[in-house]
Protein backbone atom coordinates (compact mmCIF):
# COMPACT_ATOMS: atom_id res chain seq x y z
CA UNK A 1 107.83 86.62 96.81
CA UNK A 2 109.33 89.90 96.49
CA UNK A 3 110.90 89.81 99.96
CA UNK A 4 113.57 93.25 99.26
CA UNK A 5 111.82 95.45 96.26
CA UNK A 6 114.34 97.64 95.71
CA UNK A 7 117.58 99.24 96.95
CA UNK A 8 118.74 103.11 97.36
CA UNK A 9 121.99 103.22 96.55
CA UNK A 10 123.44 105.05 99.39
CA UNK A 11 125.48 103.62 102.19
CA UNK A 12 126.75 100.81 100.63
CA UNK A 13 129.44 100.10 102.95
CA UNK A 14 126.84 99.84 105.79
CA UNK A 15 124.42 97.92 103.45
CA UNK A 16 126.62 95.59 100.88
CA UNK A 17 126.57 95.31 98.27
CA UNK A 18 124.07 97.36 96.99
CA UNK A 19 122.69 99.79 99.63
CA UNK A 20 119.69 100.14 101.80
CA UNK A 21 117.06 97.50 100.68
CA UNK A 22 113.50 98.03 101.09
CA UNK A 23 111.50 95.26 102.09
CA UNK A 24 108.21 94.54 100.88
CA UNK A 25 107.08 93.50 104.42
CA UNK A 26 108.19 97.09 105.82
CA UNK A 27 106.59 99.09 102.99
CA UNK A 28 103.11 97.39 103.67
CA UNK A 29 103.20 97.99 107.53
CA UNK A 30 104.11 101.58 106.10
CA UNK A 31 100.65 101.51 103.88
CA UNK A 32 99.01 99.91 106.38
CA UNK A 33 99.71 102.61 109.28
CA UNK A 34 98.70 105.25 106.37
CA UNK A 35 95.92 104.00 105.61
CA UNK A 36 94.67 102.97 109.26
CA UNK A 37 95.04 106.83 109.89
CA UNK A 38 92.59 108.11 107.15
CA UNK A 39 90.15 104.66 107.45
CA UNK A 40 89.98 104.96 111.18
CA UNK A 41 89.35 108.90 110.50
CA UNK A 42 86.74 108.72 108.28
CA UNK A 43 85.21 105.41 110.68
CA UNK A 44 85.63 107.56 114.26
CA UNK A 45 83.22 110.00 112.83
CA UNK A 46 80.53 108.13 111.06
CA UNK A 47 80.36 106.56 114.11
CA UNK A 48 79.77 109.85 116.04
CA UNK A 49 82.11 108.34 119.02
CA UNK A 50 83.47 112.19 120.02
CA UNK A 51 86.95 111.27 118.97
CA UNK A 52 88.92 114.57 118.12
CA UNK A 53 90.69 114.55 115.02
CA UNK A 54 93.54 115.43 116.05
CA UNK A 55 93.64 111.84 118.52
CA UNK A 56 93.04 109.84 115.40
CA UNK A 57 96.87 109.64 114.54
CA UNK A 58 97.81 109.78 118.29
CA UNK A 59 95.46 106.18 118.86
CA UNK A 60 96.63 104.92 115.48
CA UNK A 61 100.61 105.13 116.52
CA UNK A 62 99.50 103.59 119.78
CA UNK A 63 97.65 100.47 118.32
CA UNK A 64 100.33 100.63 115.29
CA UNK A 65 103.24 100.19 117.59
CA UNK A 66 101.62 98.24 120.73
CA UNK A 67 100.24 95.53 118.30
CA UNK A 68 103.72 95.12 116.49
CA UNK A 69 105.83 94.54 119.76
CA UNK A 70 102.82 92.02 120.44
CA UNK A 71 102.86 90.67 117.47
CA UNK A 72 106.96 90.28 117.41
CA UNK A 73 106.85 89.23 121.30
CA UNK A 74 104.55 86.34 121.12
CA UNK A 75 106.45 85.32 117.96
CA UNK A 76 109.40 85.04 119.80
CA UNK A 77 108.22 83.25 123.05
CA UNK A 78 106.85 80.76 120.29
CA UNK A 79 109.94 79.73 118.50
CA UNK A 80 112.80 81.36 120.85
CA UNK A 81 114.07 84.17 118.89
CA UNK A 82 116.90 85.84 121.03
CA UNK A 83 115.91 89.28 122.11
CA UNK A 84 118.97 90.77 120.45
CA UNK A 85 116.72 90.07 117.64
CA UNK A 86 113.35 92.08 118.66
CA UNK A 87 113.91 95.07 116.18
CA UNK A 88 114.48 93.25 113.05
CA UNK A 89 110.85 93.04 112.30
CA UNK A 90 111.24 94.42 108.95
CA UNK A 91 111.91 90.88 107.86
CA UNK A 92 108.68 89.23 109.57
CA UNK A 93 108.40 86.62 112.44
CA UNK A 94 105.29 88.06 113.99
CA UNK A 95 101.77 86.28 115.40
CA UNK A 96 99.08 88.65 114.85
CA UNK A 97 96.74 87.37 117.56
CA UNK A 98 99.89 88.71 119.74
CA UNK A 99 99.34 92.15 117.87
CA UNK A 100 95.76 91.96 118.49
CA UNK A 101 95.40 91.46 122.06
CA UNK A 102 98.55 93.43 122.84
CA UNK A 103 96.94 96.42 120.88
CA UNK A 104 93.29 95.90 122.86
CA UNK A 105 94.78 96.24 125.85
CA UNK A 106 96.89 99.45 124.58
CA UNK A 107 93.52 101.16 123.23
CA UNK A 108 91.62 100.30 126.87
CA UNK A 109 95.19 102.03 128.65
CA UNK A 110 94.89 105.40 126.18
CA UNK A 111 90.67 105.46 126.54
CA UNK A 112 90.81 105.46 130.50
CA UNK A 113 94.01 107.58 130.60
CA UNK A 114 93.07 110.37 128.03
CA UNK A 115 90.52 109.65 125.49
CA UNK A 116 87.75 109.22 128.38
CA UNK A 117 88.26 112.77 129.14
CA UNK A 118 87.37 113.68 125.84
CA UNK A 119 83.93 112.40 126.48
CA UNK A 120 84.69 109.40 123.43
CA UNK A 121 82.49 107.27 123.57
CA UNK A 122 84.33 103.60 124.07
CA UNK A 123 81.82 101.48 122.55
CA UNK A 124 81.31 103.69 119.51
CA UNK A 125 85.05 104.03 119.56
CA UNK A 126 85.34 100.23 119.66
CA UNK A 127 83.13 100.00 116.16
CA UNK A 128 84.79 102.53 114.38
CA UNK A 129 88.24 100.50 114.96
CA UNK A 130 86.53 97.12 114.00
CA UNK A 131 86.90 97.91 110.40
CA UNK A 132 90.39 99.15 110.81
CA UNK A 133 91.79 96.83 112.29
CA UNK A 134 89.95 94.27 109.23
CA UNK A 135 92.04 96.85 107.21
CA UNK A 136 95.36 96.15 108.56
CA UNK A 137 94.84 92.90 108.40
CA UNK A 138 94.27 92.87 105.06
CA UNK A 139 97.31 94.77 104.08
CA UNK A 140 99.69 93.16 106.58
CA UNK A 141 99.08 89.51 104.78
CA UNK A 142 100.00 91.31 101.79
CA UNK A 143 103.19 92.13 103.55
CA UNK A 144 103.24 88.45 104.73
CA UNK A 145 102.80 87.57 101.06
CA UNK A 146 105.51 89.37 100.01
CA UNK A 147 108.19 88.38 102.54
CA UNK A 148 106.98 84.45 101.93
CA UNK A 149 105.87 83.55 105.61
CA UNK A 150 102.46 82.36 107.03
CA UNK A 151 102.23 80.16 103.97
CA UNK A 152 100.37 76.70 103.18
CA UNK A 153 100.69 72.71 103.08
CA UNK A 154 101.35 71.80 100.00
CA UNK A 155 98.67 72.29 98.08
CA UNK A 156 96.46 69.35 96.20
CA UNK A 157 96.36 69.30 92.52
CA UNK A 158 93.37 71.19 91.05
CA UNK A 159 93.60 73.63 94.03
CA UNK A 160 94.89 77.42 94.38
CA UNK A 161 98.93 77.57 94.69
CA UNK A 162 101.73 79.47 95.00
CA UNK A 163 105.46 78.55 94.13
CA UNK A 164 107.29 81.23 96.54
CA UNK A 165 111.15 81.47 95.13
CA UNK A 166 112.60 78.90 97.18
CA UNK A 167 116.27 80.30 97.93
CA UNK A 168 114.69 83.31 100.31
CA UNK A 169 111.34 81.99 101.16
CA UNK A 170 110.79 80.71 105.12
CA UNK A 171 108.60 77.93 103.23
CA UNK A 172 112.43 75.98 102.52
CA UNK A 173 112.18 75.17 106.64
CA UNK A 174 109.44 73.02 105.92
CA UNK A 175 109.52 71.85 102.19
CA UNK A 176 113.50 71.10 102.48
CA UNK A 177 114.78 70.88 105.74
CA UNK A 178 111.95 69.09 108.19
CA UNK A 179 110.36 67.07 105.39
CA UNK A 180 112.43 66.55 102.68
CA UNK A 181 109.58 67.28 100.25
CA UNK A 182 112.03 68.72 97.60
CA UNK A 183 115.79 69.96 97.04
CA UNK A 184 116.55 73.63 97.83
CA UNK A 185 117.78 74.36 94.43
CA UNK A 186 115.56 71.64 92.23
CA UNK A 187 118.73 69.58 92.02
CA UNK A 188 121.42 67.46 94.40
CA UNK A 189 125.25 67.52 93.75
CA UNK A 190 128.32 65.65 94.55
CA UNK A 191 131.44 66.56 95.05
CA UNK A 192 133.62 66.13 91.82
CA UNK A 193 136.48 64.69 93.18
CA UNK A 194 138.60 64.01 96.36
CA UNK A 195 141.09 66.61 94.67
CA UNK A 196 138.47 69.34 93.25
CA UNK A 197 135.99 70.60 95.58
CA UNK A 198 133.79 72.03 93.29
CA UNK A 199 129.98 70.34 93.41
CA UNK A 200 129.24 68.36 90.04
CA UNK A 201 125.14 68.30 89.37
CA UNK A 202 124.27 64.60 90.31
CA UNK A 203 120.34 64.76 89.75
CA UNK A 204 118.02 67.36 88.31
CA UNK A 205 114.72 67.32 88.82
CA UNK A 206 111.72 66.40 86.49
CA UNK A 207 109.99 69.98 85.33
CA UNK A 208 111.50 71.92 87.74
CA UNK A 209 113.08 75.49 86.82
CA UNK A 210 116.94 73.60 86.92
CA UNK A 211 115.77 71.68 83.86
CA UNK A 212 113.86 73.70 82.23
CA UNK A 213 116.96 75.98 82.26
CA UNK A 214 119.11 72.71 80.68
CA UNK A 215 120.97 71.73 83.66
CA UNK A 216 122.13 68.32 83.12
CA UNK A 217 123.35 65.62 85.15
CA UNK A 218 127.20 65.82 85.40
CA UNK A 219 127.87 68.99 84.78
CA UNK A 220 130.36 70.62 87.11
CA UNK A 221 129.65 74.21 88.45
CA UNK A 222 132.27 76.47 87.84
CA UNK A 223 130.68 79.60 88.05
CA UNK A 224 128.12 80.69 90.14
CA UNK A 225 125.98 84.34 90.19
CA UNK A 226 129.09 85.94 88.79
CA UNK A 227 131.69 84.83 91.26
CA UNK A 228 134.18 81.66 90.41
CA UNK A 229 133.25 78.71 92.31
CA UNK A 230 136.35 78.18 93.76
CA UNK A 231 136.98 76.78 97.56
CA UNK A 232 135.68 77.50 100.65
CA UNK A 233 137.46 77.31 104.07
CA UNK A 234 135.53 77.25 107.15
CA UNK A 235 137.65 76.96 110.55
CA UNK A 236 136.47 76.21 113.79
CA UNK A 237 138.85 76.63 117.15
CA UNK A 238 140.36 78.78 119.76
CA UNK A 239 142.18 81.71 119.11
CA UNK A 240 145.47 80.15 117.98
CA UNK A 241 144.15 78.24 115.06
CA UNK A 242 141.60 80.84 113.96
CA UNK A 243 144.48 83.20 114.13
CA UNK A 244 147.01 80.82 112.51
CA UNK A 245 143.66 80.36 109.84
CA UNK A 246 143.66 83.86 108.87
CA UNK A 247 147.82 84.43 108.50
CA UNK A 248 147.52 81.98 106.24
CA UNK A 249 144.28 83.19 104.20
CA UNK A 250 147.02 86.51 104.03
CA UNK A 251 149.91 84.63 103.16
CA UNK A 252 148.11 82.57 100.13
CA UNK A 253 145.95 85.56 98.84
CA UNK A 254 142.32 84.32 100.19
CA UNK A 255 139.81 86.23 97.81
CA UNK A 256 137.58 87.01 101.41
CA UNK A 257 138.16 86.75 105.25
CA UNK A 258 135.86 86.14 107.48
CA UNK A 259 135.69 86.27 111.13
CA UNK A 260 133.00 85.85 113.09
CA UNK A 261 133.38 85.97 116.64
CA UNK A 262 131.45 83.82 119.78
CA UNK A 263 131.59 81.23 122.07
CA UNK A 264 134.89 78.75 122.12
CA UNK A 265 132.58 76.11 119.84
CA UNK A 266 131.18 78.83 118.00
CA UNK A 267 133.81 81.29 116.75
CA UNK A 268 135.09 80.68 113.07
CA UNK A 269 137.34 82.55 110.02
CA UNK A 270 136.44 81.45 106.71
CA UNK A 271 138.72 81.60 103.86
CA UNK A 272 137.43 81.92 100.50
CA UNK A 273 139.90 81.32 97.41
CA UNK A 274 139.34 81.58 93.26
CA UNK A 275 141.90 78.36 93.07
CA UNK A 276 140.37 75.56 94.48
CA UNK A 277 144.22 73.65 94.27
CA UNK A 278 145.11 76.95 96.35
CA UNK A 279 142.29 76.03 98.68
CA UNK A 280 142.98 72.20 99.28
CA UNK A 281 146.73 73.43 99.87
CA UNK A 282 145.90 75.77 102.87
CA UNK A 283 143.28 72.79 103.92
CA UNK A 284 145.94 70.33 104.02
CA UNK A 285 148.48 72.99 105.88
CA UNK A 286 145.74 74.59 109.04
CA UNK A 287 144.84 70.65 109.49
CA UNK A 288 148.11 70.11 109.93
CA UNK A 289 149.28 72.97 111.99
CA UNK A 290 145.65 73.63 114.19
CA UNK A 291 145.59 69.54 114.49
CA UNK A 292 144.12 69.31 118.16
CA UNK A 293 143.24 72.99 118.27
CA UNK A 294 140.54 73.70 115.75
CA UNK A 295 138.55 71.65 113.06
CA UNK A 296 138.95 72.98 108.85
CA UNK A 297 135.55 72.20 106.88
CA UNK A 298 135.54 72.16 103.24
CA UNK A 299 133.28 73.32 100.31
CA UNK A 300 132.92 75.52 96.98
CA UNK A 301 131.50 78.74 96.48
CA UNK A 302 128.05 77.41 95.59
CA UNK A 303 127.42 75.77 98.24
CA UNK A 304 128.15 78.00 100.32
CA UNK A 305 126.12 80.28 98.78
CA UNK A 306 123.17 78.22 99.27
CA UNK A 307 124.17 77.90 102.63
CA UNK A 308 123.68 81.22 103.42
CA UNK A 309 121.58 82.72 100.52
CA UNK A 310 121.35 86.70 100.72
CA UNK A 311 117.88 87.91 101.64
CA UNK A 312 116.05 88.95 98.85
CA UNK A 313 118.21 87.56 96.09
CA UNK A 314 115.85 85.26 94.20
CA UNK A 315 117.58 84.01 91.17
CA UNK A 316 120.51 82.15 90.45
CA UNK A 317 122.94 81.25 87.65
CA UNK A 318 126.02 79.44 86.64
CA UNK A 319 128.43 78.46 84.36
CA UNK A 320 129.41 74.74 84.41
CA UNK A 321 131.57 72.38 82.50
CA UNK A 322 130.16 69.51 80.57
CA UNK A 323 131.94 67.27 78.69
CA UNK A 324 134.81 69.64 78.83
CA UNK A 325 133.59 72.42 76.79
CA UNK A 326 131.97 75.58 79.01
CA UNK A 327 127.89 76.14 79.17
CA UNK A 328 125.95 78.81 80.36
CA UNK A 329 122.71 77.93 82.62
CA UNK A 330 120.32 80.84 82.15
CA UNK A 331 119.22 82.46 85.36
CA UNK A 332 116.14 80.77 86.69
CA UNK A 333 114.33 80.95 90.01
CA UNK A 334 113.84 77.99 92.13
CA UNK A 335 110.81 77.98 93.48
CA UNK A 336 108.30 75.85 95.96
CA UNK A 337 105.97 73.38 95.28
CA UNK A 338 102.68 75.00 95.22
CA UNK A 339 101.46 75.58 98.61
CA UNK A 340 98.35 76.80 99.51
CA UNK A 341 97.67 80.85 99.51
CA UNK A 342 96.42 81.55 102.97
CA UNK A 343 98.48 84.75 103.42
CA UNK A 344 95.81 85.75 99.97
CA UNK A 345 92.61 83.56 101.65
CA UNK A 346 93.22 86.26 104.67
CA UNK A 347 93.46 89.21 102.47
CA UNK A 348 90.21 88.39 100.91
CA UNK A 349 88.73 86.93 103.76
CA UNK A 350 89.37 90.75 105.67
CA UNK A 351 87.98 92.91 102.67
CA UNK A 352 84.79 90.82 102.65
CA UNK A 353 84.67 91.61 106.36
CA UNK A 354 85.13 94.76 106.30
CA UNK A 355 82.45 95.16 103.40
CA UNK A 356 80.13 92.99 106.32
CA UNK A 357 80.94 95.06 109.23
CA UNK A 358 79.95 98.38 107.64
CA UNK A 359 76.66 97.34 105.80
CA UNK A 360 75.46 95.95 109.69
CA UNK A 361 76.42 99.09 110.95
CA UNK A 362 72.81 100.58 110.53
CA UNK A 363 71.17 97.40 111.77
CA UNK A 364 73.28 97.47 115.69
CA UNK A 365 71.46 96.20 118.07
CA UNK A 366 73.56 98.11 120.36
CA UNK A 367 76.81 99.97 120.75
CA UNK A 368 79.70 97.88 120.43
CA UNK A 369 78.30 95.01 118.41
CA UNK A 370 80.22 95.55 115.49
CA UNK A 371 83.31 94.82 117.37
CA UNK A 372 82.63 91.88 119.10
CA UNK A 373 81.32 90.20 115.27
CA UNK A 374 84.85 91.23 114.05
CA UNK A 375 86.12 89.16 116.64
CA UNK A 376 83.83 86.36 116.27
CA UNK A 377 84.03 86.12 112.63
CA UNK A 378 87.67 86.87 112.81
CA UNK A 379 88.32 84.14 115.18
CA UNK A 380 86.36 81.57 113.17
CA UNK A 381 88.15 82.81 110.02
CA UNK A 382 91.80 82.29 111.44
CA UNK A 383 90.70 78.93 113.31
CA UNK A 384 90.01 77.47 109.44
CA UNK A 385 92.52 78.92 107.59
CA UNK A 386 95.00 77.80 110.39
CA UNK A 387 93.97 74.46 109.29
CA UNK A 388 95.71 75.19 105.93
CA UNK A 389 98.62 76.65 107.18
CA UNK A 390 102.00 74.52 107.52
CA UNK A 391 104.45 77.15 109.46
CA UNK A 392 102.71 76.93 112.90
CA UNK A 393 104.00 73.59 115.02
CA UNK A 394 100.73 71.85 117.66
CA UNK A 395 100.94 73.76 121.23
CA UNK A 396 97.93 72.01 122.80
CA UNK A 397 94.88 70.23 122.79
CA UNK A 398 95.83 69.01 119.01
CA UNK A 399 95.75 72.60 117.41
CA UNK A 400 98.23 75.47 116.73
CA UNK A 401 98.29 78.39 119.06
CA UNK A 402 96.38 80.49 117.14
CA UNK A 403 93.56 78.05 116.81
CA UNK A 404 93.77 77.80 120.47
CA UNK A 405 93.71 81.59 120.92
CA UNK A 406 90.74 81.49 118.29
CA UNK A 407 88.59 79.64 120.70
CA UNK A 408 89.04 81.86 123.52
CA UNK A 409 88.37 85.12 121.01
CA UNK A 410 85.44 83.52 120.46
CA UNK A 411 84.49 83.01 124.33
CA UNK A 412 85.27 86.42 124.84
CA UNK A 413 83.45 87.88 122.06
CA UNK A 414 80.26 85.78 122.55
CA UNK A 415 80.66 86.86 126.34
CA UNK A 416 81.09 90.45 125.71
CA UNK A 417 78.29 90.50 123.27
CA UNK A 418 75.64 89.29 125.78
CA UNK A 419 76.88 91.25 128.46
CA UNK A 420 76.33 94.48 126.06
CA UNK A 421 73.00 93.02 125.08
CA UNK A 422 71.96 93.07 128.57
CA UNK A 423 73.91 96.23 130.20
CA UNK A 424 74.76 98.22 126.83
CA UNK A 425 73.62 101.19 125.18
CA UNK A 426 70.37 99.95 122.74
CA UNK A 427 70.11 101.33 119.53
CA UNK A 428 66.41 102.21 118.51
C-alpha cells in the first residue's frame, strides 16, 4: 500500500532521486520493538516472573533481532534469495514461523545463560511474553500491509478486498506474471511502428483506473511520469561490444548510461535517448558493428519503466497522442483485483488474542499455560488463514509450509501443555 512513506531529503546522491526513503515495513518493526519493550514490561511484572527491569530491553533486542534473522532466513531457504541479499529486510521477504521458533530458541539460550541467575521464573517468564509476542504480530502484519506482501487469492464478490497499487505491490508475481489474471498497468500496448518504438495503447480495460482516467485505444504514449518516452537501448555482450555500446551512447548524446556489470551472459549498458530516430540509428549501427559479439534489445521509456518500476512509486501518468493532437492522462494508480485481506484478518485475529490471553490469566491452571494456548490458537489461526493466502507455493503433504509448521506448533503445544499439567507448577 504505502510501501516508502516518505523521504528525508538528505543524501540524494546515495539515495536518487529523492533521498533516504522510509519504508512503511521498517517503521512498524520500529513500533513494534517500542512497543514490545513497554508491553512486555508492564506483562513481566504482572506476572511476578522476577524479571529485572532493566533485562526487559536486553530480552526484547534478543527476541527482536533473533526472530528477524529467522524470519528473513527461512524466507530465503524458501524461495532462494542470495545471501548478498540478507540485510535488505526493510523491504519484507520474511516467514514469521521462522521468527518464531528462531526467537524461542534465543529466549531458552538468554534464560539458562543469564536470566536463570536472576532467579526469573521461566514459566512465568514464558506467559508474560505470550501476549507480546500476539503484539508484534499484530503490528508486523500492519507492516506486511503496508509493504503489499502476505496477501490473498483473489477475493469472491460480496467478500472483504483490497486493491494493493499494482506497479510496487509483490501481489503483480501472482495476478500478472504466473496467472495472467490481469495486465500490470490495466492496459496492453503495441509497438507503433517498425520505425517508432514508442508503445501505442492497444486495449484498455473495462472499469479499471486506465479508463476511468480516459485512456483510449490507440493512443500513442509520448510522455511518461515526466520524462519523454523516447528509446531504450539494452546491450548484451563481452566487453568489446558493451564498450563499443557505450562510445557510441557518448558519441550520439544518450540522455542515460547504464552499466551493469556480471557474468559474460549477464553484463549489459543501456542507452537511453529523448529521439527515438536517434535511438533506432545507434540500434541499427551496435547491430552492425557488435554483430557476433553482443545482442541490442529495443524498447521506449515506458516500458521500461514498467519493467523496472521504482519501489514505492505508486502512480503513473502520461501524455499521449491521439488523433494527432496531444492529451493529458491524469495520474491514476493501477491497482489489484481485490484480494483477500489476510495481512488485516491477522491483525485482528492477534488483538482478539491478546484480549483472550490476558482475561485467562487469572483462571491458569498452572504456570506456563498461557503460552502454550498462544501457540495453539496461534497455530490454528495461521493454518486457516494460510488457506486464504496466495503468496506461499505447496511444500508437502498438500499444504504450504506454514500450515505444515502449524501442525507441529500444535503437537508441541498440546505436548508441552500436558507435560506442565502433570510436572508443572499448579496454580491454586
Amino acid at each position: 500500500m504505502f510501501q516508502v512513506l516518505f523521504h528525508i531529503p538528505i543524501l540524494k546522491g546515495y539515495f536518487p532521486p529523492d533521498g533516504i526513503p522510509i519504508h512503511g515495513f521498517g517503521v512498524m518493526l520500529f513500533l513494534t520493538f517500542i512497543s514490545g519493550v513497554w508491553f512486555l514490561g508492564w506483562l513481566s511484572q504482572k506476572t511476578g516472573s522476577n524479571l529485572p527491569r532493566e533485562k526487559v530491553q536486553d530480552l526484547v533486542i534478543i527476541l527482536f533481532v533473533s526472530g528477524l534473522a529467522g524470519a528473513r532466513f527461512t524466507y530465503m531457504q524458501q524461495y532462494h534469495v542470495p545471501l548478498s541479499q540478507f540485510f535488505r529486510i526493510w523491504e519484507g521477504g520474511i516467514v514469521l514461523y521462522g521468527g518464531i521458533i528462531a526467537g524461542i530458541g534465543a529466549f531458552l539460550i538468554y534464560y539458562f545463560g543469564v536470566l536463570r541467575r536472576f532467579q526469573v521464573n521461566l514459566w512465568r517468564l514464558a506467559d508474560a511474553t505470550a501476549p507480546a509476542i500476539a503484539l508484534g504480530i499484530a503490528l508486523g502484519r500492519v507492516g506486511c500491509l503496508l509493504n503489499g506482501c502476505c496477501y490473498g487469492h483473489v477475493a469472491d464478490e460480496g467478500c472483504p478486498a483490497i486493491g494493493f497499487p499494482l506497479m510496487t505491490a509483490p501481489a503483480r508475481d501472482v495476478v500478472v506474471d504466473k496467472f495472467g489474471y490481469q495486465t500490470p498497468t490495466g492496459f496492453t500496448t503495441a509497438r507503433s511502428a517498425p520505425d517508432d518504438l514508442r508503445s501505442v495503447i492497444d486495449r484498455v480495460e473495462t472499469n479499471s483506473q486506465a479508463a476511468n482516467a480516459g485512456l483510449r485505444h490507440g493512443d500513442k504514449i509520448i510522455e511518461v511520469n515526466g520524462f519523454s518516452n523516447g528509446g531504450v537501448l539494452i546491450v548484451y555482450g563481452g566487453e568489446d561490444a558493451l564498450a563499443r555500446a557505450e562510445q557510441l551512447g557518448r558519441e550520439r548524446e544518450a540522455q542515460r548510461i547504464d552499466s551493469q556489470p556480471g557474468e559474460k551472459n549477464d553484463a549489459r549498458v543501456k542507452l537511453v535517448f529523448d529521439d527515438v530516430k536517434k535511438a533506432i540509428d545507434v540500434r541499427n549501427q551496435l547491430r552492425t558493428d557488435i554483430s557476433g559479439k553482443g545482442r541490442v534489445f529495443d524498447t521506449d521509456v515506458f516500458t521500461d519503466l514498467i519493467n523496472n518500476w521504482p519501489r514505492g512509486d505508486q502512480q503513473l501518468d502520461m501524455k499521449v497522442e491521439r488523433q494527432g493532437q496531444e492529451a493529458i492522462i491524469p495520474a491514476f494508480t493501477p491497482r489489484t483485483l481485490g484480494l483477500h485481506p489476510t495481512q488485516i484478518y491477522e491483525s485482528i485475529s492477534m488483538l482478539l488474542l491478546i484480549g483472550f490471553l490476558l482475561a485467562y490469566y487469572p483462571l491458569r491452571r498452572h504456570d506456563g499455560q498461557v503460552f502454550t494456548l498462544f501457540l495453539a490458537c496461534y497455530a490454528v489461526h495461521r493454518f486457516l488463514n494460510e488457506i486464504l493466502r496466495n503468496d506461499t507455493p505447496i511444500e508437502g503433504f498438500g499444504m504450504s509450509l506454514s500450515q505444515n509448521i502449524s501442525v507441529l506448533i500444535l503437537i508441541a503445544a498440546l505436548g508441552m501443555e500436558l507435560g506442565l499439567r502433570k510436572w508443572g507448577t499448579r496454580r491454586v
